[in-house]
PDB file of N, CA and C in Angstrom:
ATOM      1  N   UNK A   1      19.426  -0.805   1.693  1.00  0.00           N
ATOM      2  CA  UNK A   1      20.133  -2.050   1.938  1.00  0.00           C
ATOM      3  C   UNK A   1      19.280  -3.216   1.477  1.00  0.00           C
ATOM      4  N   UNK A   2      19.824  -4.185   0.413  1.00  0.00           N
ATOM      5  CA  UNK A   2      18.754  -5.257  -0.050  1.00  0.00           C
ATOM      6  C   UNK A   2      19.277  -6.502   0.779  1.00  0.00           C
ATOM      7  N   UNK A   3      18.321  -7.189   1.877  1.00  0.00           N
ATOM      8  CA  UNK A   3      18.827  -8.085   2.231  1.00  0.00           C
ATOM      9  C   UNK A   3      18.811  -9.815   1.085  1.00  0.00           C
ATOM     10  N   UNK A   4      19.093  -9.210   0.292  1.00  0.00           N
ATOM     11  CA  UNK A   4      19.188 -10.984  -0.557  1.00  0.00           C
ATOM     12  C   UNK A   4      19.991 -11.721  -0.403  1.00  0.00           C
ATOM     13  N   UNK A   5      21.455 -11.501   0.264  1.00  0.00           N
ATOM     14  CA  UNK A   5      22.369 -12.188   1.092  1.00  0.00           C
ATOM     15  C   UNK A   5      22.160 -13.374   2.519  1.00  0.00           C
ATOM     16  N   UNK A   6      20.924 -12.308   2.953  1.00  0.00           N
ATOM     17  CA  UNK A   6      20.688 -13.063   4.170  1.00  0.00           C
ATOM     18  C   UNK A   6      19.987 -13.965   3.846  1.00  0.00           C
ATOM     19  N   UNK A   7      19.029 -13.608   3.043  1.00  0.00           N
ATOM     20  CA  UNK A   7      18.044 -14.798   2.181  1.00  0.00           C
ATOM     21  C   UNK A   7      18.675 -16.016   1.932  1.00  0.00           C
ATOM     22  N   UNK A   8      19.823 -15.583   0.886  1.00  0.00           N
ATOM     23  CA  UNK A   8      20.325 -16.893   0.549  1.00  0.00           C
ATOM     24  C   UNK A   8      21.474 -17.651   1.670  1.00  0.00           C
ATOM     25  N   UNK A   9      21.726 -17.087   2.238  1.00  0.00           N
ATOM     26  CA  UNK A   9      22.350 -18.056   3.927  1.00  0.00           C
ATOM     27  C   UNK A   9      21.062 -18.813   4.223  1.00  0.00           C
ATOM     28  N   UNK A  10      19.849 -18.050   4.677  1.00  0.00           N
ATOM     29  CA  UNK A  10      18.458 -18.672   5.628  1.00  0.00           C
ATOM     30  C   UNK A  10      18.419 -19.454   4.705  1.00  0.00           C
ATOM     31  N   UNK A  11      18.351 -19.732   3.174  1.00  0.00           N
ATOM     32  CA  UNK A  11      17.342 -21.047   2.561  1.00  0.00           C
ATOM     33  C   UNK A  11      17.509 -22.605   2.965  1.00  0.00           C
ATOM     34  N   UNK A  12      19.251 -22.688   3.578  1.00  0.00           N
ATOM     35  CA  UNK A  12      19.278 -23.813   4.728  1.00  0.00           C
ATOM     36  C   UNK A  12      18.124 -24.227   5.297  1.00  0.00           C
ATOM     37  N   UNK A  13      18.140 -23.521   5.915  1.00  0.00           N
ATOM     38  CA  UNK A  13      16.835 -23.317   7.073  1.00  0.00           C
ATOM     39  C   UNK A  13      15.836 -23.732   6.377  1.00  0.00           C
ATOM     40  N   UNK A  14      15.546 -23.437   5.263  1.00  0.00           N
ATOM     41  CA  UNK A  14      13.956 -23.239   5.226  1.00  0.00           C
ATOM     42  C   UNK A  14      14.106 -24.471   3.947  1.00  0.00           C
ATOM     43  N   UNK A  15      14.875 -25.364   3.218  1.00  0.00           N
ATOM     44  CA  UNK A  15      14.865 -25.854   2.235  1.00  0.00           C
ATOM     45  C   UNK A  15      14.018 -27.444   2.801  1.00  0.00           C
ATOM     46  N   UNK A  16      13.871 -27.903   4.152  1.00  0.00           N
ATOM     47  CA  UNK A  16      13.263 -28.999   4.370  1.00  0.00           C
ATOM     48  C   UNK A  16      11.734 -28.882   4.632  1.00  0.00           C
ATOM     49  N   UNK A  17      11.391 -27.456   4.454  1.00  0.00           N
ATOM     50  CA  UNK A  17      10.074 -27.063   4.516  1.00  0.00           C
ATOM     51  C   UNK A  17       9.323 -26.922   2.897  1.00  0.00           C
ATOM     52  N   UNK A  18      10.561 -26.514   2.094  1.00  0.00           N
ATOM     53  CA  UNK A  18      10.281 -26.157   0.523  1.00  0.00           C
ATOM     54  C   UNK A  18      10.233 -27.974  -0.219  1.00  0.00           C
ATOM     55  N   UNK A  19      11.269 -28.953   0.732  1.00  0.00           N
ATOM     56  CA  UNK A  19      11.163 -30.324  -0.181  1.00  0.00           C
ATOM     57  C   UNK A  19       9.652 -30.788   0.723  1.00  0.00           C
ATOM     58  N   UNK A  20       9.272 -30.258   1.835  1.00  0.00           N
ATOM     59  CA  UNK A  20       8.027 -31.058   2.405  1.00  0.00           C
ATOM     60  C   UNK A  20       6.589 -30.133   1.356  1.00  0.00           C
ATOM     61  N   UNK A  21       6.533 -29.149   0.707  1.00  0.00           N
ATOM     62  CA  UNK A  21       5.910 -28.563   0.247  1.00  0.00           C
ATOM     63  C   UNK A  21       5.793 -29.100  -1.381  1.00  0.00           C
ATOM     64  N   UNK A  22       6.810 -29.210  -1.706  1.00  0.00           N
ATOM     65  CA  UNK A  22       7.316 -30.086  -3.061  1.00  0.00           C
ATOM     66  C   UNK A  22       6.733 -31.515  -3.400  1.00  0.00           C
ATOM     67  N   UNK A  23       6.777 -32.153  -1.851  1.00  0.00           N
ATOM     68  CA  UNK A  23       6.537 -33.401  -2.329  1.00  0.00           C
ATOM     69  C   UNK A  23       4.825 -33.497  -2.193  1.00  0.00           C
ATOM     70  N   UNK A  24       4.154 -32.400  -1.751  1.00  0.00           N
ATOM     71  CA  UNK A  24       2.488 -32.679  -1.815  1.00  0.00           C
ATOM     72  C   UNK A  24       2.252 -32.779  -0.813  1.00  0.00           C
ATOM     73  N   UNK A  25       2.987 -33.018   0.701  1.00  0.00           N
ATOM     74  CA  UNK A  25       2.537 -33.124   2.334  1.00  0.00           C
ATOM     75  C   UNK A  25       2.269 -31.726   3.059  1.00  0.00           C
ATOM     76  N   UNK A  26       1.874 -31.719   3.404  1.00  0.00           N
ATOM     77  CA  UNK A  26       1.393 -30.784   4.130  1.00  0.00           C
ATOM     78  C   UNK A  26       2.265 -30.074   5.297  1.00  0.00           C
ATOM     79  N   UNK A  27       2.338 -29.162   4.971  1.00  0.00           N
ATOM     80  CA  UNK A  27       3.351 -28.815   6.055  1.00  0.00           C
ATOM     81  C   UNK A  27       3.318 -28.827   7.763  1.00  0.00           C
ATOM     82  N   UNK A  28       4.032 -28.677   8.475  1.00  0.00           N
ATOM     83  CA  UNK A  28       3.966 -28.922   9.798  1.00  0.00           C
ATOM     84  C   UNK A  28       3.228 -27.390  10.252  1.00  0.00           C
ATOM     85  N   UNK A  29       3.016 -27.009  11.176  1.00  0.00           N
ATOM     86  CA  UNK A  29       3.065 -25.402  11.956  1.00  0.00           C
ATOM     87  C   UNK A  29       4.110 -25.202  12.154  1.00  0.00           C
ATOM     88  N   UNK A  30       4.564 -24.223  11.605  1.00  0.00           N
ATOM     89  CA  UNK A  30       5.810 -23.537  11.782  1.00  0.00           C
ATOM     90  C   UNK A  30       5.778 -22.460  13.597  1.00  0.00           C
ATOM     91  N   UNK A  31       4.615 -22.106  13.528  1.00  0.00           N
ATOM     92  CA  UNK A  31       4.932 -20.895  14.879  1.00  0.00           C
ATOM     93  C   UNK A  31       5.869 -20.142  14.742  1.00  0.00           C
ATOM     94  N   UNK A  32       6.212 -19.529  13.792  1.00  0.00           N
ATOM     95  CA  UNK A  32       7.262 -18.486  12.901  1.00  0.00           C
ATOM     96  C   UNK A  32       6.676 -16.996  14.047  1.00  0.00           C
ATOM     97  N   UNK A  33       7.625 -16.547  14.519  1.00  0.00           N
ATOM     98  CA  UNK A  33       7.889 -15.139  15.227  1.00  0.00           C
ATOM     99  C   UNK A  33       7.608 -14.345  13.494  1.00  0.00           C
ATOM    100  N   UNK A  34       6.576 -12.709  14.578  1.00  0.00           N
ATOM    101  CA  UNK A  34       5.977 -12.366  12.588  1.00  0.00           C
ATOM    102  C   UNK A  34       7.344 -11.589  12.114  1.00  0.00           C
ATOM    103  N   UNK A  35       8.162 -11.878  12.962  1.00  0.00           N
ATOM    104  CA  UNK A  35       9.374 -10.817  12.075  1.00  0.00           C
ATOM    105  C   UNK A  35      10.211 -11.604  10.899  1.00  0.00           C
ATOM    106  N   UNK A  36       9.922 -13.054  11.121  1.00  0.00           N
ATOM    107  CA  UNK A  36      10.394 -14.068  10.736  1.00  0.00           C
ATOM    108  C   UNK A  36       9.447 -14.968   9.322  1.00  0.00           C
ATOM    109  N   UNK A  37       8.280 -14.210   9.580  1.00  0.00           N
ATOM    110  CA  UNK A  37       7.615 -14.480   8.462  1.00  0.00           C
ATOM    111  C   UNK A  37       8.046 -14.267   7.292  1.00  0.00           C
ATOM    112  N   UNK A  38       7.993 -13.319   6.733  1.00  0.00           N
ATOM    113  CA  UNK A  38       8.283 -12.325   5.364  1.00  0.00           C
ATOM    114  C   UNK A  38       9.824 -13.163   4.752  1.00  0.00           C
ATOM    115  N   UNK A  39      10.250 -13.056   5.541  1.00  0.00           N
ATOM    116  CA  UNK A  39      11.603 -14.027   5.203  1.00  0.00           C
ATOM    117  C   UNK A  39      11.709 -15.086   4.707  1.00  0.00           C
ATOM    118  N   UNK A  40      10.482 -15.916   5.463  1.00  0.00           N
ATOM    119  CA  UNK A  40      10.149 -17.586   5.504  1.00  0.00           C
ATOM    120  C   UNK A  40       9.618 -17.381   3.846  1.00  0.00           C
ATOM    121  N   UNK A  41       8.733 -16.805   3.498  1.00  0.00           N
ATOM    122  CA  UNK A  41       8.094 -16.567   2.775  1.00  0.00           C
ATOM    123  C   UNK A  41       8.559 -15.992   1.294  1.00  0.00           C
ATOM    124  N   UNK A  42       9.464 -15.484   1.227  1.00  0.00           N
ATOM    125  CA  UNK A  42      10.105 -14.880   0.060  1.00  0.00           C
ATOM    126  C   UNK A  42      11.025 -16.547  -0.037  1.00  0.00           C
ATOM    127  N   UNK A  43      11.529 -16.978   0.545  1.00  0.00           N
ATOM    128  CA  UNK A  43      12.559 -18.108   0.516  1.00  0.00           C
ATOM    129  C   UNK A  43      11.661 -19.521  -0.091  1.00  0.00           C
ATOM    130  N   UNK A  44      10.976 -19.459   0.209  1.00  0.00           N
ATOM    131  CA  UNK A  44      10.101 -20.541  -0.081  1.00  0.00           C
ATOM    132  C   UNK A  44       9.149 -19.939  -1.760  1.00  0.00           C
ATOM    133  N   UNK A  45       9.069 -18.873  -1.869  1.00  0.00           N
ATOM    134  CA  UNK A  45       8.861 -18.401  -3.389  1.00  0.00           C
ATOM    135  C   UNK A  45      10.209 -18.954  -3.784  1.00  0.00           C
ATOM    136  N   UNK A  46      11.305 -18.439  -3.583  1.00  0.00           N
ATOM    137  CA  UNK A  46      12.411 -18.230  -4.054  1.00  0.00           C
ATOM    138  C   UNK A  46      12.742 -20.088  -4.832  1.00  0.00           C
ATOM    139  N   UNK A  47      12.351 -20.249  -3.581  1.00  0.00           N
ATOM    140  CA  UNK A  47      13.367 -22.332  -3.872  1.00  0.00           C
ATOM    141  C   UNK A  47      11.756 -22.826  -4.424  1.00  0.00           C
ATOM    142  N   UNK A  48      10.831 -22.731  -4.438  1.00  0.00           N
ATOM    143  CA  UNK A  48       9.338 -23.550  -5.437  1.00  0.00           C
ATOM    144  C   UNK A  48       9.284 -23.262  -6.400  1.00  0.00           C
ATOM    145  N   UNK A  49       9.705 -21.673  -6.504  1.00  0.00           N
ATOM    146  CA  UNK A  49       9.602 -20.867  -7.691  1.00  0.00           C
ATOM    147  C   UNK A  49       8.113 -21.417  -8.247  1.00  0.00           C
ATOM    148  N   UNK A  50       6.948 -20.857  -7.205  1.00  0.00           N
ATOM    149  CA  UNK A  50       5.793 -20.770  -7.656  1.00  0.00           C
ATOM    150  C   UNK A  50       5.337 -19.876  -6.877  1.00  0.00           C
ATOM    151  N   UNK A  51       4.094 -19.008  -7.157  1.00  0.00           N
ATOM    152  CA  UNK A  51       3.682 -18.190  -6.381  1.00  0.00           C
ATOM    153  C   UNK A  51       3.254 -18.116  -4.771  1.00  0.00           C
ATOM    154  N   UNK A  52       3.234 -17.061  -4.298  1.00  0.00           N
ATOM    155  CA  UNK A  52       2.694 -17.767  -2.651  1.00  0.00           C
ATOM    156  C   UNK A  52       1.731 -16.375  -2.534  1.00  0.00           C
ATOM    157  N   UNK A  53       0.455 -17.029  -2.034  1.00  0.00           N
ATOM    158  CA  UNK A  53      -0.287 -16.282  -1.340  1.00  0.00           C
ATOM    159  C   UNK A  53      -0.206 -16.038  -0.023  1.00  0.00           C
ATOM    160  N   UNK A  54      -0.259 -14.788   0.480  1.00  0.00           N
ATOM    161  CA  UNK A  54       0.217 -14.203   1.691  1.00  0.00           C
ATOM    162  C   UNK A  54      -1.157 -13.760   2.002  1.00  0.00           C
ATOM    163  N   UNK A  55      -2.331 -13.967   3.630  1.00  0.00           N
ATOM    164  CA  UNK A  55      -2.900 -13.522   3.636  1.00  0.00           C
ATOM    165  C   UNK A  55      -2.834 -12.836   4.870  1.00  0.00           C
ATOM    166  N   UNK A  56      -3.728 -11.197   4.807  1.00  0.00           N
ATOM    167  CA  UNK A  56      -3.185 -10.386   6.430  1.00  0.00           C
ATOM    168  C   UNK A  56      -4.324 -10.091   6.865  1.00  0.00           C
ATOM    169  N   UNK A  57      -5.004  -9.709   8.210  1.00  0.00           N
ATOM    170  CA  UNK A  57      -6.189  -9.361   8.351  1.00  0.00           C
ATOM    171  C   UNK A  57      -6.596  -7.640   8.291  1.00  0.00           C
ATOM    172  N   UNK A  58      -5.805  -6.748   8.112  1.00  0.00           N
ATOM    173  CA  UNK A  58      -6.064  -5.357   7.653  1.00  0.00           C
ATOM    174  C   UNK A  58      -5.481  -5.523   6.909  1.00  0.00           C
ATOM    175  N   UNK A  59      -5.566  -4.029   5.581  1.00  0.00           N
ATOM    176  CA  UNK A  59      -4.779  -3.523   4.444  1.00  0.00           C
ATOM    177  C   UNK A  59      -3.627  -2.738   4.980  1.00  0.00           C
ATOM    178  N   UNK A  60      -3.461  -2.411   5.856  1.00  0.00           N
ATOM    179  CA  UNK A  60      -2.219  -1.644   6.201  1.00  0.00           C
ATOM    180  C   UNK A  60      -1.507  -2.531   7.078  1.00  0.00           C
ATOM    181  N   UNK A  61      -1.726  -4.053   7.260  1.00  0.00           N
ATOM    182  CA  UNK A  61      -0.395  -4.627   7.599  1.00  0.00           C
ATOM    183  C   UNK A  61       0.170  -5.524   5.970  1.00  0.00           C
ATOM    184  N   UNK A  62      -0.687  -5.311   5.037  1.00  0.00           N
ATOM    185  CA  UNK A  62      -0.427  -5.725   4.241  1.00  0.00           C
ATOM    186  C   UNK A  62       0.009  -4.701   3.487  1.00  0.00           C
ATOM    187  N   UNK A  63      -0.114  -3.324   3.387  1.00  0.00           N
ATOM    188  CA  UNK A  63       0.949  -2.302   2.427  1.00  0.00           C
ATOM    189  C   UNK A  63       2.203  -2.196   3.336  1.00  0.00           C
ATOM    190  N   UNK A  64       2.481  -2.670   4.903  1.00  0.00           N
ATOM    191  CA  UNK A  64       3.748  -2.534   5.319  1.00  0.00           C
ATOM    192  C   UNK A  64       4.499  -3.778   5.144  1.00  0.00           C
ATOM    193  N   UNK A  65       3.839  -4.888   5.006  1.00  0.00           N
ATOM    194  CA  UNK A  65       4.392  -6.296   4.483  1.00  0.00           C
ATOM    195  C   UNK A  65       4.954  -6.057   3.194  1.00  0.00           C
ATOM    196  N   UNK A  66       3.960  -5.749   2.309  1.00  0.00           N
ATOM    197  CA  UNK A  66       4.768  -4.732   0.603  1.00  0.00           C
ATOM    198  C   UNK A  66       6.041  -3.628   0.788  1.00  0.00           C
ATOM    199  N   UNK A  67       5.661  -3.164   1.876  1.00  0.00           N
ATOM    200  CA  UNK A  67       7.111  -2.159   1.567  1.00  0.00           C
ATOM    201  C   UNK A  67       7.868  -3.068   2.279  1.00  0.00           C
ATOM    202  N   UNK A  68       8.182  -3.706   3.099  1.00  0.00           N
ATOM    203  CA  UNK A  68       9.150  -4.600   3.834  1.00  0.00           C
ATOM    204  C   UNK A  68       9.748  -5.427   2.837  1.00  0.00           C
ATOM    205  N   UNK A  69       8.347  -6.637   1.659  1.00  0.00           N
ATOM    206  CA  UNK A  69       9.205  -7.106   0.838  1.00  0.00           C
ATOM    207  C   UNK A  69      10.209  -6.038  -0.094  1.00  0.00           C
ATOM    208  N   UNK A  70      10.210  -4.648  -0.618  1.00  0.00           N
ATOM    209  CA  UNK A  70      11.183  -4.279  -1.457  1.00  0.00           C
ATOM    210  C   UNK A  70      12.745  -4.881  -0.466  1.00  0.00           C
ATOM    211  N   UNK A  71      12.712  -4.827   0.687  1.00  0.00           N
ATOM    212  CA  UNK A  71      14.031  -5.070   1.247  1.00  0.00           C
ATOM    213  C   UNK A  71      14.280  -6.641   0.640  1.00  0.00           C
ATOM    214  N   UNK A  72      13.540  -7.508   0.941  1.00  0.00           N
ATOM    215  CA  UNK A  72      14.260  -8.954   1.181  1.00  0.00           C
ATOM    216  C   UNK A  72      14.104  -9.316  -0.207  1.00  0.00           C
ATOM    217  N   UNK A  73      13.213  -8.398  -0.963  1.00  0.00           N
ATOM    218  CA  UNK A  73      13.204  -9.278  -2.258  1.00  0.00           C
ATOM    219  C   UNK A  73      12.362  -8.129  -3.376  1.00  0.00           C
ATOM    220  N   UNK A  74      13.862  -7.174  -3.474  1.00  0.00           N
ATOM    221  CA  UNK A  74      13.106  -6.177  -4.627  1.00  0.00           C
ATOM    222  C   UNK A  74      12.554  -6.802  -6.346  1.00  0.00           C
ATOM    223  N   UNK A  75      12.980  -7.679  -6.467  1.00  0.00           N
ATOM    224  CA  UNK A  75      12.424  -8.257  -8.008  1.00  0.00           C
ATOM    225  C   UNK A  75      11.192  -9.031  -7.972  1.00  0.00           C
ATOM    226  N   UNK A  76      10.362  -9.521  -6.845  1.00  0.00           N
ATOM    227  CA  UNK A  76       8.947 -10.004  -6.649  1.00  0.00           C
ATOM    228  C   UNK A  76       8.344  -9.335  -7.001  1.00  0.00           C
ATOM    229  N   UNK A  77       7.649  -9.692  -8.073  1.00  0.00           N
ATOM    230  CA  UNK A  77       6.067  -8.716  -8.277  1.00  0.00           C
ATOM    231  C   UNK A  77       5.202  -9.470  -6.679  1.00  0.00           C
ATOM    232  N   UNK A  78       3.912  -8.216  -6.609  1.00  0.00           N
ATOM    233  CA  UNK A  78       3.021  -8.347  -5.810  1.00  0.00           C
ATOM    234  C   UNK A  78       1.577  -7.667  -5.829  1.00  0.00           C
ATOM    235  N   UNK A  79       1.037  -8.574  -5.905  1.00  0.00           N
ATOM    236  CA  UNK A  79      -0.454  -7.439  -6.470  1.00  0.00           C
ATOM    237  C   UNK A  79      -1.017  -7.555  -4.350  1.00  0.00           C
ATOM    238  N   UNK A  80      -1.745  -6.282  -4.240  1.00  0.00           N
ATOM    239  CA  UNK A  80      -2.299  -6.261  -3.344  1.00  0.00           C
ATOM    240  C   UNK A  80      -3.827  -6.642  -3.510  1.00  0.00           C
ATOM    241  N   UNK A  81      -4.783  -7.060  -2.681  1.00  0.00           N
ATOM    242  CA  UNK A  81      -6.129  -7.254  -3.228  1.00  0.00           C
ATOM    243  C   UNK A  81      -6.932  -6.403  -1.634  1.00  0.00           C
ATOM    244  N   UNK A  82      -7.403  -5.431  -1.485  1.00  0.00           N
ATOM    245  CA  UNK A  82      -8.418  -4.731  -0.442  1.00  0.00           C
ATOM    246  C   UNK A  82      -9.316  -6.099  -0.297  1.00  0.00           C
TER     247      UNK A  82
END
């Protein structure tokens, strides 16, 4: 199941965070629930259409963050770095 549907409903949501990112300010704290991350995060690639660095503190929440993005966003490349 590719969620890219839901993506593009959420970018509402997330498009006053992508024009505060756009214009050079700094963003607020979000306090994003982590299920809610990955989402935030593909959407905000999606509408900058520039890269985003994602950083995790183990490698295995970061190869399950990689398999999670194939759902919300199978056409992202992603390099992992150990």
């Amino acid at each position: 199941m590719l969620l890219e549907p839901v993506i593009h409903r959420l970018s509402e949501a997330v498009q006053p965070l992508a024009n505060t990112i756009e214009a050079g300010q700094s963003p607020y704290r979000l306090a994003l629930r982590r299920s809610a991350r990955l989402p935030v995060i593909v959407l905000l690639h999606l509408l900058l259409k520039q890269p985003v660095l994602l950083l995790t503190d183990r490698l295995d929440h970061a190869l399950a963050m990689g398999e999670e993005l194939d759902l919300w966003a199978p056409d992202v490349p992603r390099l992992v770095f150990p």
